[in-house]
Each structure stands twice: as C-alpha cells, then as structure tokens.
N, C-alpha and C. Protein backbone atom coordinates (compact mmCIF):
# COMPACT_ATOMS: atom_id res chain seq x y z
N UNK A 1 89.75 96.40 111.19
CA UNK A 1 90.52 97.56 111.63
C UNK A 1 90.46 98.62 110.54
N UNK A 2 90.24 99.81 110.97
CA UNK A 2 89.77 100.95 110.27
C UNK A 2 91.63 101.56 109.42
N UNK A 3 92.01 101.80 108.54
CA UNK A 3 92.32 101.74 107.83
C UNK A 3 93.27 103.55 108.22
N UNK A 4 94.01 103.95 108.87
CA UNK A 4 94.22 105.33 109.08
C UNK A 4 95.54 105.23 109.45
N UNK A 5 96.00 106.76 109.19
CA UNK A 5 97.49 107.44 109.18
C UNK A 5 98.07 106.54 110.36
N UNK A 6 97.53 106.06 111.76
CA UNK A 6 97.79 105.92 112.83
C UNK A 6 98.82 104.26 112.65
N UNK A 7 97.34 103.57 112.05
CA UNK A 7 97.93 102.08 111.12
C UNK A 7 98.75 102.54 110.32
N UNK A 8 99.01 103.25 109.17
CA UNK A 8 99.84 103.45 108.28
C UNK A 8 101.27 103.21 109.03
N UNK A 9 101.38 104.46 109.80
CA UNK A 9 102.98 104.47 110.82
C UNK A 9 102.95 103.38 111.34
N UNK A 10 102.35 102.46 111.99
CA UNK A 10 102.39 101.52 112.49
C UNK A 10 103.37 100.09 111.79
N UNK A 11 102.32 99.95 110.48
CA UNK A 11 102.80 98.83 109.48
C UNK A 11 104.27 99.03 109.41
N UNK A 12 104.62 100.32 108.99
CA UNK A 12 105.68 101.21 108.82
C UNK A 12 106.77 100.81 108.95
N UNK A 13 106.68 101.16 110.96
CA UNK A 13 107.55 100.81 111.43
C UNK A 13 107.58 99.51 111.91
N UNK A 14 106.85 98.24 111.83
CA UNK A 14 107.17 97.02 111.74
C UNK A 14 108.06 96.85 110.01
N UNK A 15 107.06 96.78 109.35
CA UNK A 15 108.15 96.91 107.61
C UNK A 15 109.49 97.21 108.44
N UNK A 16 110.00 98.36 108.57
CA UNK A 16 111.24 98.35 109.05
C UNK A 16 111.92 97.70 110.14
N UNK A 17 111.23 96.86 110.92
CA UNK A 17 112.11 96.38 111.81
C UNK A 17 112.21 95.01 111.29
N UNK A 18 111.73 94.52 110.67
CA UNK A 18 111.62 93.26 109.58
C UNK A 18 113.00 93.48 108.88
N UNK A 19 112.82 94.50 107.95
CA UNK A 19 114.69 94.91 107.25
C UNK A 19 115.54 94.96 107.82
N UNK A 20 115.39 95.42 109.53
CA UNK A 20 116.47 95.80 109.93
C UNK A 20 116.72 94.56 110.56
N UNK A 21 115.89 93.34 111.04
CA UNK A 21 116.60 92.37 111.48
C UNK A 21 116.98 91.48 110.30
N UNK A 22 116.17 91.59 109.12
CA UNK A 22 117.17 90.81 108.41
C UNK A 22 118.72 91.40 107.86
N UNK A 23 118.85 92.54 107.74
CA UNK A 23 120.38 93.06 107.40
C UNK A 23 121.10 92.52 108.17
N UNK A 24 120.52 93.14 109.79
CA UNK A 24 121.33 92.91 110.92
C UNK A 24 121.59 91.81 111.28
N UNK A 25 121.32 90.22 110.83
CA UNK A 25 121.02 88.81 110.48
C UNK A 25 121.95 88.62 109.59
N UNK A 26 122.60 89.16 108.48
CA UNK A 26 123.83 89.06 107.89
C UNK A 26 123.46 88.99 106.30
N UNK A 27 122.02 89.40 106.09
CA UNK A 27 121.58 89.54 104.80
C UNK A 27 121.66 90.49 103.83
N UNK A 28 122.43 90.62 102.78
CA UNK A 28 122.76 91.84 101.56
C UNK A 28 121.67 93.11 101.73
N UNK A 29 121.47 93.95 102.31
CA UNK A 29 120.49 95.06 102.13
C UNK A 29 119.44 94.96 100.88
N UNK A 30 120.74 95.57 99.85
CA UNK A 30 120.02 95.30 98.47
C UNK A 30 119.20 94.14 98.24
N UNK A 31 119.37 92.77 98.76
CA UNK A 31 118.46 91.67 98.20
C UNK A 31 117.43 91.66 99.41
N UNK A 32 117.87 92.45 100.31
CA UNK A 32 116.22 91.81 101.22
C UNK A 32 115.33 92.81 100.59
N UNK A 33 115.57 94.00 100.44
CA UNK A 33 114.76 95.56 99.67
C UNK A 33 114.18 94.83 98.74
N UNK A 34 114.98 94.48 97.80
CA UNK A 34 114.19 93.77 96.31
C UNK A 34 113.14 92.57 96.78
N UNK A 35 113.49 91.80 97.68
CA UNK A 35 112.54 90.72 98.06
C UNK A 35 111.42 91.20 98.40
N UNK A 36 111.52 92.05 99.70
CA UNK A 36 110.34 93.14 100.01
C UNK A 36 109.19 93.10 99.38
N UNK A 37 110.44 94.28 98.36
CA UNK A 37 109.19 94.82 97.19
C UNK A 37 108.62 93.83 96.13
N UNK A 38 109.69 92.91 95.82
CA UNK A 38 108.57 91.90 94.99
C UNK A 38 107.48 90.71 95.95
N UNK A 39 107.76 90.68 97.21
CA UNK A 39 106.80 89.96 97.33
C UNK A 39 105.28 90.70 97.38
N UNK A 40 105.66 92.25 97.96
CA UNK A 40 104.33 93.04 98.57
C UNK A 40 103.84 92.91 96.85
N UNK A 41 105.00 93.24 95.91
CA UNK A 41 104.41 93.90 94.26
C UNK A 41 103.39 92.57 93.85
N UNK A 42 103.88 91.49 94.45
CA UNK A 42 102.87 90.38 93.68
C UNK A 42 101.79 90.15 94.58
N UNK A 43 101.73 90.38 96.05
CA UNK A 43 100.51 90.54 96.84
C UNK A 43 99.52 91.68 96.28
N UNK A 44 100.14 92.84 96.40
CA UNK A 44 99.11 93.80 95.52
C UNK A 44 98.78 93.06 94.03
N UNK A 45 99.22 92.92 93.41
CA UNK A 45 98.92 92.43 92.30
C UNK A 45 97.42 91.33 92.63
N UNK A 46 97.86 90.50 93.18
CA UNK A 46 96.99 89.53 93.66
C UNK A 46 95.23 90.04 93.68
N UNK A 47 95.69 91.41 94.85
CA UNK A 47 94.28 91.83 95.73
C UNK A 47 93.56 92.57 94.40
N UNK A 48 94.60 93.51 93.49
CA UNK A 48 93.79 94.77 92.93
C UNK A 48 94.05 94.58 91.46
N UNK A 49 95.02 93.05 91.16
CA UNK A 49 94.90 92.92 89.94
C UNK A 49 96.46 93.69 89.48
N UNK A 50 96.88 93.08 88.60
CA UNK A 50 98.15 93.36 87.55
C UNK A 50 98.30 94.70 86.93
N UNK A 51 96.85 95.23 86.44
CA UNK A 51 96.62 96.05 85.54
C UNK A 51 96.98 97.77 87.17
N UNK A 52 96.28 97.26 87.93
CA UNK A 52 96.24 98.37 88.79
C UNK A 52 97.64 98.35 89.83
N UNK A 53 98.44 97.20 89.95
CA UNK A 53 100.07 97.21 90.49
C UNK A 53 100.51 98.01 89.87
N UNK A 54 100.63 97.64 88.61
CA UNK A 54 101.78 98.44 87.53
C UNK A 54 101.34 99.67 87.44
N UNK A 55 100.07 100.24 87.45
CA UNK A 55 99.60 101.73 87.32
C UNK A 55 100.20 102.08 88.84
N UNK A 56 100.41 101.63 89.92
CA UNK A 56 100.93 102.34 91.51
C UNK A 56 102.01 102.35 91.56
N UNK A 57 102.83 101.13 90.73
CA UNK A 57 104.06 101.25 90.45
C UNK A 57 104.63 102.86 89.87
N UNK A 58 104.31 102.67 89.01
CA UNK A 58 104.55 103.92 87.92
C UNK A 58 103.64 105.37 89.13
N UNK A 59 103.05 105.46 89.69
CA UNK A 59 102.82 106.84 90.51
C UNK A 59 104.04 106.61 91.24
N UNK A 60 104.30 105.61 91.86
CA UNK A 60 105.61 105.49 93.25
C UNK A 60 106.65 106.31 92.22
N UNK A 61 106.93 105.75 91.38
CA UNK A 61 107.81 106.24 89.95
C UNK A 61 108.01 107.65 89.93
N UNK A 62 106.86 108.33 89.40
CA UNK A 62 106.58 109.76 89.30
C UNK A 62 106.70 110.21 90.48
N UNK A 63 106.48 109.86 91.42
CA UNK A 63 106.28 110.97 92.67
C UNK A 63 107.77 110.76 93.25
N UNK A 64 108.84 109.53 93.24
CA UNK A 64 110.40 109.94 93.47
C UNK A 64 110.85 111.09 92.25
N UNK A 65 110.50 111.02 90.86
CA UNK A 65 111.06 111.54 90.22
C UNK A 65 111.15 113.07 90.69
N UNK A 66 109.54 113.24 91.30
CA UNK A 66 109.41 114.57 91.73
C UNK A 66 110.01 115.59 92.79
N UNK A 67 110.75 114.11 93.60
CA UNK A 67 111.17 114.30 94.91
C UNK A 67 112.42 114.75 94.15
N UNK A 68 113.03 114.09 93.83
CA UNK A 68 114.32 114.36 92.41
C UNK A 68 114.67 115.57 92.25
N UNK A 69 113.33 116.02 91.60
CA UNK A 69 113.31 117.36 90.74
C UNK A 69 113.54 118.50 91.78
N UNK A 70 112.48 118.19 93.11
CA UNK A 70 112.44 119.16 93.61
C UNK A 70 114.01 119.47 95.02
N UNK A 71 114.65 118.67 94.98
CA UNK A 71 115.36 118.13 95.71
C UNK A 71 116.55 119.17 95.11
N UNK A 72 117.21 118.69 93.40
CA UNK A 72 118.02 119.54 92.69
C UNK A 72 117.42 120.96 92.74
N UNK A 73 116.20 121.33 92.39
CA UNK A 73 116.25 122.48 92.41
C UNK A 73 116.45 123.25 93.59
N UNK A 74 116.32 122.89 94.54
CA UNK A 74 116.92 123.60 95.84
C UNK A 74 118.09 123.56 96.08
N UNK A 75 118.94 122.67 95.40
CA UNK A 75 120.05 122.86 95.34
C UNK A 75 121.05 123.63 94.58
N UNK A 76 119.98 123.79 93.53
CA UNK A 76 120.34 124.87 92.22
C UNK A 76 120.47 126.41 93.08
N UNK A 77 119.53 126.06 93.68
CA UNK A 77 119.36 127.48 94.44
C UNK A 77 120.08 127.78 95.50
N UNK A 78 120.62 126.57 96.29
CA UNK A 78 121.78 127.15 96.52
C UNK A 78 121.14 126.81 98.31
N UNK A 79 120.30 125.88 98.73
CA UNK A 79 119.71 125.93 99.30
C UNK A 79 119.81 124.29 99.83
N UNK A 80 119.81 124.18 101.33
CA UNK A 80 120.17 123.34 102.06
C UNK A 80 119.08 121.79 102.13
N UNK A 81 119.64 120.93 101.80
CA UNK A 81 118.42 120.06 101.86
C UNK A 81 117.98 119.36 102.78
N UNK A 82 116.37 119.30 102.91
CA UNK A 82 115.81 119.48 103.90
C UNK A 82 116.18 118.03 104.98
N UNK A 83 116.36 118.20 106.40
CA UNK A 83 116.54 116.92 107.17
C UNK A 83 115.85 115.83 107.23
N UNK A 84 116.11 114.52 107.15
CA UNK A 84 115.25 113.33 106.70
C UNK A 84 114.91 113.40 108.54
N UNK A 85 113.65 113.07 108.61
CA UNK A 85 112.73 112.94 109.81
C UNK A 85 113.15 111.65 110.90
N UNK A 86 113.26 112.10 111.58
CA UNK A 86 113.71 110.56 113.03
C UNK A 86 112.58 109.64 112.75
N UNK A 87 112.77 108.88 113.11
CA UNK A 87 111.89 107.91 113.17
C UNK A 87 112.08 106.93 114.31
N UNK A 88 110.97 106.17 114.77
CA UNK A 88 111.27 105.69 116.45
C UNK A 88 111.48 104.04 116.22
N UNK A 89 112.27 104.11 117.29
CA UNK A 89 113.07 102.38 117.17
C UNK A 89 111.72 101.36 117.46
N UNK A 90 110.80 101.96 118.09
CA UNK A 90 110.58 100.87 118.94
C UNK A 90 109.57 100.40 117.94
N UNK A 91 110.07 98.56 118.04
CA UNK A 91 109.28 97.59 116.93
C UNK A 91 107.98 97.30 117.78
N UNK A 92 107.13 97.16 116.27
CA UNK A 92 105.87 96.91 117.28
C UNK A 92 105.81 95.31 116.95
N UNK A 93 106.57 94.68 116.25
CA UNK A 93 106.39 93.22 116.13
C UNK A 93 107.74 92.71 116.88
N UNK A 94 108.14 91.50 117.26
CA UNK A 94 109.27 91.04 118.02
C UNK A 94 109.64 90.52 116.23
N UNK A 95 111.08 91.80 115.74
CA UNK A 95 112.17 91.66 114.85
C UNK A 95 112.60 90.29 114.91
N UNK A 96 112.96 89.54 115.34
CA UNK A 96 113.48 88.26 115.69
C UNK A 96 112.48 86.91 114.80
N UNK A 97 110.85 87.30 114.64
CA UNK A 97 110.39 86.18 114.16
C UNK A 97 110.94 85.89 112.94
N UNK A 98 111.33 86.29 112.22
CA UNK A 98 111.92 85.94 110.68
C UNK A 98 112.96 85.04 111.07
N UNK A 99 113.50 84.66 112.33
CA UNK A 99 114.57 83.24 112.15
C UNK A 99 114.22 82.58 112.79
N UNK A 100 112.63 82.41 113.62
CA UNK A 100 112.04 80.92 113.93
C UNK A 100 111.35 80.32 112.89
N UNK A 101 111.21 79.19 113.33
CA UNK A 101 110.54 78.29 112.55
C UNK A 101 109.49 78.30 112.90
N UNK A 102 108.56 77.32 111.81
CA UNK A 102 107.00 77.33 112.04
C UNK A 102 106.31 78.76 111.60
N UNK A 103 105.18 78.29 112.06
CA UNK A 103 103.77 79.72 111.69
C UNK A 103 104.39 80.71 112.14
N UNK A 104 103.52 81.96 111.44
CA UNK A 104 104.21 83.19 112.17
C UNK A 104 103.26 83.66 113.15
C-alpha cells in the first residue's frame, strides 16, 4: 500500500478510536497516551534505529514548541486563536477489539 495523505488520515483516525475506546473502557487518559507513544517510540526505534527515533522525537519537540510560539504571539496581538479542526467519528477499525481476546 502506497504510502499517502489519504492513509495518513486514515491510520489517524483508527489511532484515535483505539484511545477513545480505551478511555471510554475506564482507562486513565494520561496512561493510555503515554503507552501509545512508548510503544509506537520503541516500534520506530526498532524499524529506523534509536539514533533516528530520538532525532523525530526532538523535531515532534521543535515543531510543538513552534506551535507554542506562534500560538502566544497571536495572542500577544490580541488575536483570536485559531479553531481546532472537526474531525470525523467514523472508526475505520471496530474500537471494541482491544477487549477481546486472542489475535487481532
């Protein structure tokens, strides 16, 4: 499978319906987020190597900081911040497999 924006949204919004059934499952937000990210952080690690995680780490890093920066300064200015984008419910995986058993 060819590798594009189309897949990107896709993964996306499965990733999120994965979180949202585990919250909605009765699980701490904060610890499923951290699980998330350390399991994907040690899968990447795996595929592209340690040396090149921690270098994507650190861009993810820089590019919130930037969001940061640019975020206050519009606010400095006195200026409304911008609306976070809808995003669509519909899961493309059935949310629910994370509490059967067996293969996925």
């Amino acid at each position: 499978m060819e590798d594009t924006l189309e897949l990107r949204e896709r993964l996306t919004r499965a990733w999120r319906a994965v979180l949202d059934n585990a919250v909605d499952g009765g699980s701490p937000p904060d610890a499923v987020v951290e699980t998330m990210a350390a399991v994907a952080h040690a899968r990447f690690a795996e595929l592209f190597g340690a040396p090149a995680a921690a270098s994507y780490l650190a861009l993810l890093a820089e590019q919130m900081r930037e969001v940061d920066h640019d975020e206050a300064a519009s606010l400095i200015r006195g200026e409304a911040p911008p609306a976070a984008p809808e995003t669509e419910a519909e899961p493309l995986i059935d949310p629910a497999w994370i509490d059967r058993d067996g293969p996925i």
